[in-house]
Each structure stands twice: as structure tokens, then as C-alpha cells.
N, C-alpha and C. Protein backbone atom coordinates (compact mmCIF):
# COMPACT_ATOMS: atom_id res chain seq x y z
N UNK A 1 208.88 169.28 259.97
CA UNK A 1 210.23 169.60 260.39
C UNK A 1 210.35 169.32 261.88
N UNK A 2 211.77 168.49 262.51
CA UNK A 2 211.69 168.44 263.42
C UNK A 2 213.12 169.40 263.83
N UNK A 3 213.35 168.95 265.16
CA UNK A 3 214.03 169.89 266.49
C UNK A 3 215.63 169.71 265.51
N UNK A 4 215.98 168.79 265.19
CA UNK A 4 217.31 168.59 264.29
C UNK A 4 217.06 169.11 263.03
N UNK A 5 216.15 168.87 262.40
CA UNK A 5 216.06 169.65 260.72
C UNK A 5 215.90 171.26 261.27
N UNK A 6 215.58 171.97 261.99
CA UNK A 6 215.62 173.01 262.39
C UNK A 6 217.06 173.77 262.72
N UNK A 7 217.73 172.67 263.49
CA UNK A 7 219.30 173.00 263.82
C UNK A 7 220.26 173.06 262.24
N UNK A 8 219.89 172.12 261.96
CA UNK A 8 220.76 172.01 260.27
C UNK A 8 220.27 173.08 259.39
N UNK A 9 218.68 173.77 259.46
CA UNK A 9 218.38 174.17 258.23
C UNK A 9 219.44 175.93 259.11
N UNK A 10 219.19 176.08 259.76
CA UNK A 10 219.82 177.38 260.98
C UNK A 10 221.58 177.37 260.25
N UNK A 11 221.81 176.27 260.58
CA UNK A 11 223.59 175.97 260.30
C UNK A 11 224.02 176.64 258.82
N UNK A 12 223.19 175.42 258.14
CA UNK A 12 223.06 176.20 256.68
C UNK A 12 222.93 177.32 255.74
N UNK A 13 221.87 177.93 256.25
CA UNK A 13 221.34 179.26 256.12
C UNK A 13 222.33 180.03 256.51
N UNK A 14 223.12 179.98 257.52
CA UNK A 14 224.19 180.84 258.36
C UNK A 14 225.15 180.83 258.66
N UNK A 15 225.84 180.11 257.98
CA UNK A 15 227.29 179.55 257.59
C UNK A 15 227.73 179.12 259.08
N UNK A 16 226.86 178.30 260.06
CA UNK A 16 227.03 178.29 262.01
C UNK A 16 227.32 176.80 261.50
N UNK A 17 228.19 176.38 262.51
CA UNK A 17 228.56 174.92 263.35
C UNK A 17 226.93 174.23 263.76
N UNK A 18 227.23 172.91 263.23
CA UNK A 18 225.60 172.01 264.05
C UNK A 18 225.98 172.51 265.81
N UNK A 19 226.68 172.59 266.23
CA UNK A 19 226.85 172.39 267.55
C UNK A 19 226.33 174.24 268.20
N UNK A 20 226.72 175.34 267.04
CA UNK A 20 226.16 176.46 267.72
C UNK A 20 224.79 176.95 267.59
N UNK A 21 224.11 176.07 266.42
CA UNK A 21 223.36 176.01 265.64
C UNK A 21 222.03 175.63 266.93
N UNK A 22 222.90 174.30 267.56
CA UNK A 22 222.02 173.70 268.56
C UNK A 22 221.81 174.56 269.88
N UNK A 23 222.76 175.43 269.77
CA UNK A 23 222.80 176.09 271.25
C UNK A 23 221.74 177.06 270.92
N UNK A 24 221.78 178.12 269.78
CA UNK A 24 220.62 178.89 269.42
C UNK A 24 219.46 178.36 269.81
N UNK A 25 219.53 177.62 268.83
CA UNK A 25 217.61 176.62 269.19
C UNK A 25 217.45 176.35 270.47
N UNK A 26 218.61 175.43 271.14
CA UNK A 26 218.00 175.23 272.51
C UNK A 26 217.68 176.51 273.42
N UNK A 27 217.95 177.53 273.29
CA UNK A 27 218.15 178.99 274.09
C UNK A 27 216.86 179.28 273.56
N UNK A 28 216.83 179.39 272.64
CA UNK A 28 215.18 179.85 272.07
C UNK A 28 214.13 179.32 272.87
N UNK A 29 214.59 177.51 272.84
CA UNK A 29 212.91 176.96 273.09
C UNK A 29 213.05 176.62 274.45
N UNK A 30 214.02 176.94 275.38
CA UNK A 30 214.22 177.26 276.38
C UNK A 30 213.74 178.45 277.34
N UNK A 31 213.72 179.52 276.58
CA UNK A 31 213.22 180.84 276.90
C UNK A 31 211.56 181.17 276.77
N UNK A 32 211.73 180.36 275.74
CA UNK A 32 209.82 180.42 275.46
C UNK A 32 209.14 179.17 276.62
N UNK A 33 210.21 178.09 276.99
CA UNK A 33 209.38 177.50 277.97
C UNK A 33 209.19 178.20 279.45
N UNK A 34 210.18 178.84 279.62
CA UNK A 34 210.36 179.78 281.16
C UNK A 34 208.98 180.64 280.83
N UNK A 35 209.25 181.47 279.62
CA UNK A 35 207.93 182.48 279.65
C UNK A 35 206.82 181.79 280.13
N UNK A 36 206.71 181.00 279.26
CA UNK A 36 205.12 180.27 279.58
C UNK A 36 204.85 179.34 281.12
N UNK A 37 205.89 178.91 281.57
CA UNK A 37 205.93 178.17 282.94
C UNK A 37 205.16 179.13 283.77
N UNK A 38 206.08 180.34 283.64
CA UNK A 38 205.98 181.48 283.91
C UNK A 38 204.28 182.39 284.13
N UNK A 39 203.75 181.83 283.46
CA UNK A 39 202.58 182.62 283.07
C UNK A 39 202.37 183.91 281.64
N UNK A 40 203.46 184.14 281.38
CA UNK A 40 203.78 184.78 280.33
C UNK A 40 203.12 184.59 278.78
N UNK A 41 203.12 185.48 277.97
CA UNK A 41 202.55 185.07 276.62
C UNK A 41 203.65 185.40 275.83
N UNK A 42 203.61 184.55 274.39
CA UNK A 42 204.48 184.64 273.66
C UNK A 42 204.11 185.17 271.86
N UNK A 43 204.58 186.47 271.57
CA UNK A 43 203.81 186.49 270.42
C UNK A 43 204.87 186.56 269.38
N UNK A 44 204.61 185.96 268.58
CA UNK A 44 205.68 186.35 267.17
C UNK A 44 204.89 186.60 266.02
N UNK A 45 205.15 188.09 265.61
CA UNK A 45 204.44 188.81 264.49
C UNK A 45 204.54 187.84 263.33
N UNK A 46 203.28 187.78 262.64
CA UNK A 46 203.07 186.97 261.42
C UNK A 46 203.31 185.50 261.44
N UNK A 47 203.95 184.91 262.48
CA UNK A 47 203.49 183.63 263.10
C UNK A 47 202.58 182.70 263.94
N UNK A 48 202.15 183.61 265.25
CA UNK A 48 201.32 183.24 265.77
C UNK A 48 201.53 183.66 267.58
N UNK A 49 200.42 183.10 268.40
CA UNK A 49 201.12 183.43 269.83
C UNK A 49 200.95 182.05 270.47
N UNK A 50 201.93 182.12 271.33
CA UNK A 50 201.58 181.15 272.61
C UNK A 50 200.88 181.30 274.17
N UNK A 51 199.90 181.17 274.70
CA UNK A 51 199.86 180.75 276.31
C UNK A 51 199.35 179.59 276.73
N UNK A 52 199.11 180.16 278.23
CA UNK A 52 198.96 179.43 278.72
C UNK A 52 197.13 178.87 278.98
N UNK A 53 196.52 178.06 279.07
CA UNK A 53 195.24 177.60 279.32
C UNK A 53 194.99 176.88 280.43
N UNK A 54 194.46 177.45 281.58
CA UNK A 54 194.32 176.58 282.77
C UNK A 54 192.78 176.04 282.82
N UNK A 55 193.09 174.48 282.61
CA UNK A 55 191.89 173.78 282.72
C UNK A 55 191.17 172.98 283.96
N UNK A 56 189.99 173.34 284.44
CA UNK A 56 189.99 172.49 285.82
C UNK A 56 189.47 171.28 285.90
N UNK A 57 189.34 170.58 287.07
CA UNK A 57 189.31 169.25 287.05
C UNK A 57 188.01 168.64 287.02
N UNK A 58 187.78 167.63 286.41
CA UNK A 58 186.85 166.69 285.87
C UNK A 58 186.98 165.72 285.97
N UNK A 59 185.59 165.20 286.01
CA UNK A 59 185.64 163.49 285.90
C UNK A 59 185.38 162.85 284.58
N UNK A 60 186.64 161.90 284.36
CA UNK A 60 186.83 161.56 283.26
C UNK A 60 186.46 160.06 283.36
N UNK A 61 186.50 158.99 281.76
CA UNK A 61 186.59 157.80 282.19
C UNK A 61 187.43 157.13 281.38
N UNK A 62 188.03 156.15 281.86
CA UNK A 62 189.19 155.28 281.54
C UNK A 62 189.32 154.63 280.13
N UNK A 63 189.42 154.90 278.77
CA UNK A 63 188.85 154.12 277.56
C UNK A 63 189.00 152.58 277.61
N UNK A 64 190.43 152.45 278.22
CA UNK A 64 190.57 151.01 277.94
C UNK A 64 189.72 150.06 279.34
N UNK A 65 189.55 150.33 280.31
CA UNK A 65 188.73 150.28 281.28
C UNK A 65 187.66 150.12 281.39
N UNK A 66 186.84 151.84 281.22
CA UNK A 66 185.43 152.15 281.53
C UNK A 66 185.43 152.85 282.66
N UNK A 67 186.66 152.89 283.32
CA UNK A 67 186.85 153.29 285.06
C UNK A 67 186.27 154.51 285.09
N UNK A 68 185.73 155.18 286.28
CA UNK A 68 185.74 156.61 286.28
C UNK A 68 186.56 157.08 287.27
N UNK A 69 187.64 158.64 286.62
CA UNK A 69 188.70 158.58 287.49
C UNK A 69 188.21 160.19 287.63
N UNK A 70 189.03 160.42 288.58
CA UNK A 70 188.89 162.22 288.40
C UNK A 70 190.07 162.67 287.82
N UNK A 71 190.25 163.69 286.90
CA UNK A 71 191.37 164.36 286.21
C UNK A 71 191.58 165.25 286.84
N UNK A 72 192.65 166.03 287.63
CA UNK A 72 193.35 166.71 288.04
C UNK A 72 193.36 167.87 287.56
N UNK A 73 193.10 169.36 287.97
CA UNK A 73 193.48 170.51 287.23
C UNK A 73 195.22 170.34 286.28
N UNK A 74 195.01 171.20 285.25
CA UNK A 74 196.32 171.16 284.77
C UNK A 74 196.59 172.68 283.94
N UNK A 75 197.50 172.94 283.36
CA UNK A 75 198.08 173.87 282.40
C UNK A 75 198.34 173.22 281.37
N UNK A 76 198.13 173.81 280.27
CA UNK A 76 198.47 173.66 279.21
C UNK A 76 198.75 174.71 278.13
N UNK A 77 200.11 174.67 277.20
CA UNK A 77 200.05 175.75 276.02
C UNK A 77 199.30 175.57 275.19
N UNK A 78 198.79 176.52 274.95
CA UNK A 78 197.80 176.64 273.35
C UNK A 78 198.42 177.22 272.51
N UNK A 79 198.63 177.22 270.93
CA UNK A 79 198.78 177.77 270.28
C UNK A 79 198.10 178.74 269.00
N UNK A 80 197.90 180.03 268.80
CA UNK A 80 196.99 180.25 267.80
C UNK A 80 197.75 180.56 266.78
N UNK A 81 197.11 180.14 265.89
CA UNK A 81 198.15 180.52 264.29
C UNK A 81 197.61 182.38 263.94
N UNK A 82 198.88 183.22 263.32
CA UNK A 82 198.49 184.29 262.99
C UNK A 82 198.31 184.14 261.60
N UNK A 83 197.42 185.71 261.63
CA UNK A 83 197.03 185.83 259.90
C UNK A 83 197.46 185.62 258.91
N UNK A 84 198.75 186.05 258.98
CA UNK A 84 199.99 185.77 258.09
C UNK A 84 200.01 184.48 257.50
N UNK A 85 200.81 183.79 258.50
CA UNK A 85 200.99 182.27 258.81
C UNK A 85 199.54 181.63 257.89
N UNK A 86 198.43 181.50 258.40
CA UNK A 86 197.07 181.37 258.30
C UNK A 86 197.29 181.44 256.61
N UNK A 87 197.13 182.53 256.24
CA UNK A 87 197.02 182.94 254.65
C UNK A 87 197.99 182.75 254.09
N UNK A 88 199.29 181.96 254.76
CA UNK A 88 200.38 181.41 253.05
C UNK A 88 200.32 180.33 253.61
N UNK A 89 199.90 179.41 254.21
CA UNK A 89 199.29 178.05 254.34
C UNK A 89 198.60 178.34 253.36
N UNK A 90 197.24 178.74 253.54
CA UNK A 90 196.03 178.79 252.44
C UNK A 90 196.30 178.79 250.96
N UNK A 91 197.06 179.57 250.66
CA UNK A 91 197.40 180.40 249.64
C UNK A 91 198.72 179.09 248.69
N UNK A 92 199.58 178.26 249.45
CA UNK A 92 199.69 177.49 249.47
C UNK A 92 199.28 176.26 248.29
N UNK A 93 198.22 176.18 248.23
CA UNK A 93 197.59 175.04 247.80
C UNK A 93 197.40 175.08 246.03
């Protein structure tokens, strides 16, 4: 599912306009990006959480190259799947 099948399945479900449909979603994944910019964690019961992972810098090498460059500290979100989530995937099959 992407960022539009998300807006339509929202619309549907909820008798909403594509257009308010879009404003929801964008406010959502808007808010969860501030949190996390932020330093913040994000948890949603029976789905899973989000933060942040600060990785430091290394020397990496170039694949198409061979070069050796240095990689830059960075941030990154991680995501962990919750139990829930986890076990009706599984369960699923």
C-alpha cells in the first residue's frame, strides 16, 4: 500500500473527500516526522514504534569504484514491528 491507496482506503472507510482524506494523512506523517527530527519516539500500540538511530562515521568504499571514502555521521529511523502486528502477519499464512 502506498501514500494514495492510504488516502482513498481513509476516504472510503469514512464517507471523507480525497482532498480531506489527504490532509489527515499528510498531518499524521507530518507530525510523526517533527517527533522524530525531534529526537522523540513514536509508539503505536499493537503496531509497532519508531526512533531515532544515530550512527557514526566510517570508512566506507565506493562499489562502483573501489574508492575509499569516509561516511559522515548520520540519523536514521528505525522501525520495530510490535507483537501484535508480528503475530497476524504470522498467523496470516
Amino acid at each position: 500500500m502506498n501514500k494514495s491507496e492510504l488516502v482513498e482506503a481513509l476516504a472510503n472507510e469514512n464517507g471523507l473527500t480525497y482532498k480531506k482524506s489527504e490532509e489527515i494523512v499528510n498531518l499524521i506523517f507530518d507530525a510523526m516526522a517533527d517527533e522524530l527530527s525531534s529526537g522523540g519516539r513514536i509508539e503505536i500500540r499493537g503496531f509497532g514504534s519508531f526512533v531515532v538511530k544515530d550512527y557514526k562515521s566510517y570508512t566506507g568504499r565506493n562499489p562502483k569504484t573501489g574508492e575509499i571514502i569516509k561516511v559522515r555521521p548520520k540519523r536514521l529511523p528505525f522501525f520495530k514491528v510490535g507483537k501484535e502486528l508480528r503475530e497476524r502477519v504470522n498467523n496470516s499464512r
